[in-house]
Protein backbone atom coordinates (compact mmCIF):
# COMPACT_ATOMS: atom_id res chain seq x y z
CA UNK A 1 -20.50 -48.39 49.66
CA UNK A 2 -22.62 -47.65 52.67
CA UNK A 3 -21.45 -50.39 54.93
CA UNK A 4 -24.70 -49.86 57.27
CA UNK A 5 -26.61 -52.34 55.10
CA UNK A 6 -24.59 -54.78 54.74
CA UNK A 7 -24.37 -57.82 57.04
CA UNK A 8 -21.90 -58.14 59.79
CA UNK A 9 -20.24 -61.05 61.38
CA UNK A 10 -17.32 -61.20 64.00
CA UNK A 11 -13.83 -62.49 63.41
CA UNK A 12 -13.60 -65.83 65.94
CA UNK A 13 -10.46 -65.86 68.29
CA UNK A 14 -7.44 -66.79 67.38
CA UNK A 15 -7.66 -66.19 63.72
CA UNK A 16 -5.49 -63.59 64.29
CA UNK A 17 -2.34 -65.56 65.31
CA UNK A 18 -2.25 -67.65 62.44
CA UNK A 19 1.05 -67.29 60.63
CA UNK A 20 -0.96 -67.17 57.38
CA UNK A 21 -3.04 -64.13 58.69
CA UNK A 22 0.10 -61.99 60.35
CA UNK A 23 1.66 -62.04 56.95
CA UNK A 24 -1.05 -60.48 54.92
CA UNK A 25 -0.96 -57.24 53.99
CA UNK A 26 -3.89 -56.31 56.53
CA UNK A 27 -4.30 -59.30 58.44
CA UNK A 28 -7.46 -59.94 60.46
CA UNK A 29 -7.86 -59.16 64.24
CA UNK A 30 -9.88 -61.24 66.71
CA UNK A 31 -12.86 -60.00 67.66
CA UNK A 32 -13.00 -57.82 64.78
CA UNK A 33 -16.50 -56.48 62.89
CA UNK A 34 -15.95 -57.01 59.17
CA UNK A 35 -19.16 -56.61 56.56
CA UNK A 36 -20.12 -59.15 53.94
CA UNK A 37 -19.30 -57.42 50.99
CA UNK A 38 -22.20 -57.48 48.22
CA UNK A 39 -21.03 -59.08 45.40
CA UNK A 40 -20.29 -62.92 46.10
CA UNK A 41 -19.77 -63.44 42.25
CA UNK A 42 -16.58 -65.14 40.86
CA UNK A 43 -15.81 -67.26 44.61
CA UNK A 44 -16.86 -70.20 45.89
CA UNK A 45 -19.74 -68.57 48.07
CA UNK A 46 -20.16 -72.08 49.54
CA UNK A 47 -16.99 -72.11 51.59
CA UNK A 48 -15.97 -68.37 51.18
CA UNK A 49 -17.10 -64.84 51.52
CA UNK A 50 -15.64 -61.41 49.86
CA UNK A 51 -15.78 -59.43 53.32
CA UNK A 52 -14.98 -55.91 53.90
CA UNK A 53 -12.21 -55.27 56.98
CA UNK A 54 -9.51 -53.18 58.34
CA UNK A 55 -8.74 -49.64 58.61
CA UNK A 56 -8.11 -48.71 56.24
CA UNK A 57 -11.12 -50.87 54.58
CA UNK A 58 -10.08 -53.74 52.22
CA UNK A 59 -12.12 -55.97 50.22
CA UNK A 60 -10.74 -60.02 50.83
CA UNK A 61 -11.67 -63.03 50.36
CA UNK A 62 -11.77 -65.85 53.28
CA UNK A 63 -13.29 -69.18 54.36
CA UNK A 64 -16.27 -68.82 56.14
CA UNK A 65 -14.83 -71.11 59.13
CA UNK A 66 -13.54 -67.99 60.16
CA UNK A 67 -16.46 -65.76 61.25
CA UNK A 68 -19.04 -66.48 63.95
């Protein structure tokens, strides 16, 4: 997937040091560039996004409240 076209948006502080987020398998960081991922299908694109993040690069799923 060529990440260069997809839209970007910015992890918002703090995020990172929820206990939810340290315990997943690659958490978020704050201040992080993740990429909407294409395909919204099968989620709640209301209130959530399928977003691209990490190194390596995982596809998750996350509230929207999240990104700036």
């Amino acid at each position: 997937m060529d990440l260069k076209k997809l839209e970007q948006k910015t992890v918002k502080k703090g995020i990172a040091d929820k206990g939810w987020n340290l315990h997943l398998p690659n958490p978020l960081k704050n201040q992080e560039t993740i990429w909407v991922h294409s395909d919204q299908g099968g989620i709640d694109s209301k209130q959530y996004l399928r977003v691209i993040h990490s190194d390596p690069q995982v596809i998750s799923v996350f509230s929207k409240r999240y990104f700036e």
